[in-house]
Protein backbone atom coordinates (compact mmCIF):
# COMPACT_ATOMS: atom_id res chain seq x y z
CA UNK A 1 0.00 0.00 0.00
CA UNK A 2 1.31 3.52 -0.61
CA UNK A 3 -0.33 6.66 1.17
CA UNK A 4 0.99 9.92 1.28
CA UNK A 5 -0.50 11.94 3.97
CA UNK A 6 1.25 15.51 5.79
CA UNK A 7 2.26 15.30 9.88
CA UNK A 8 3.76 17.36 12.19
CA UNK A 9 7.22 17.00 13.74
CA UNK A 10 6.14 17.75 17.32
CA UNK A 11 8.84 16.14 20.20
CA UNK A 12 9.87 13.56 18.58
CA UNK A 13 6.92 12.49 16.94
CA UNK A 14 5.59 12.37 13.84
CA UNK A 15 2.09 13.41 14.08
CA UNK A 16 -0.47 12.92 10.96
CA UNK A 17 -2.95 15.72 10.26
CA UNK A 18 -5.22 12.55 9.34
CA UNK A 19 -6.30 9.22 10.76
CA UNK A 20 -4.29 6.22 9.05
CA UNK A 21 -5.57 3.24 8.16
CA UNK A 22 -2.95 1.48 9.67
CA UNK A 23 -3.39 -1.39 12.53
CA UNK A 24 -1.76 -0.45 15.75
CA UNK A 25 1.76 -1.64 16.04
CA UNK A 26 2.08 -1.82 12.25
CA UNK A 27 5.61 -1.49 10.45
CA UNK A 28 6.01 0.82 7.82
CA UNK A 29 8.96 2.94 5.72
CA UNK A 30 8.26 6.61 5.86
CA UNK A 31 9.89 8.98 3.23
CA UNK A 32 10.65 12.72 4.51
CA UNK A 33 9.71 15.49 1.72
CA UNK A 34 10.06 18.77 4.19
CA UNK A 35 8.57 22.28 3.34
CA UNK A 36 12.34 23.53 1.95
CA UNK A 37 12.89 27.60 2.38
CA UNK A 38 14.08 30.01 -0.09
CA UNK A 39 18.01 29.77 1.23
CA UNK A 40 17.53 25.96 1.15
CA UNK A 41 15.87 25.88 -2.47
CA UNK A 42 18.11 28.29 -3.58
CA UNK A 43 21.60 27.52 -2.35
CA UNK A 44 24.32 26.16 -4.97
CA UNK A 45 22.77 27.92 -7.62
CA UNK A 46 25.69 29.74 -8.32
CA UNK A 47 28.99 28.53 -8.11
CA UNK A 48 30.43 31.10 -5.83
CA UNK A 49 33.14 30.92 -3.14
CA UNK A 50 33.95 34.80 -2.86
CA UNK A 51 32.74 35.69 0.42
CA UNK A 52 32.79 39.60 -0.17
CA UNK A 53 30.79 38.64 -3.96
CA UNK A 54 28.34 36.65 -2.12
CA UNK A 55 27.90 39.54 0.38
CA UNK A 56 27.64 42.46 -2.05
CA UNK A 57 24.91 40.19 -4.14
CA UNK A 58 22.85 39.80 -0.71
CA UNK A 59 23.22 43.35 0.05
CA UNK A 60 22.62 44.98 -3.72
CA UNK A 61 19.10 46.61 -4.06
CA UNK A 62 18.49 46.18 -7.58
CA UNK A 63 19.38 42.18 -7.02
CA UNK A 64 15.97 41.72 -5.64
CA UNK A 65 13.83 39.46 -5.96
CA UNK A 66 10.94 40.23 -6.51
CA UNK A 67 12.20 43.85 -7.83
CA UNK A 68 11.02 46.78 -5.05
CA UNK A 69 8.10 48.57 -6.90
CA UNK A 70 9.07 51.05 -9.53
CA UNK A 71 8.97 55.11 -8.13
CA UNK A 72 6.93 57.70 -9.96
């Protein structure tokens, strides 16, 4: 059987939003697709190792993404 339901990592535990139809005490695999962030989606896209490049790019207005709204 495969099921894909979403849980909650809360102490420990994985907690399903959803009852399983699962008999108590039953063995399964579980695969771990987590919510990734920007930084994590986005890191390695560019192959940089220049800390003072990598710090003006962070820093540089008209890098960003989305652009800031235009001025009149």
């Amino acid at each position: 059987m495969s099921l894909t339901v979403e849980a909650t990592y809360e102490n420990g535990v994985l907690k399903p939003t959803r009852l399983l139809p699962l008999k108590e005490h039953a063995k399964v695999q579980i695969t771990i697709l987590s919510e990734a962030g920007w930084a994590e989606e986005t890191t390695g896209v560019v192959d940089c190792t220049d800390p003072q490049l990598i710090e003006w790019a962070a820093r540089d207005p008209e890098l960003d993404f989305p652009p800031p709204p235009e001025r009149p």
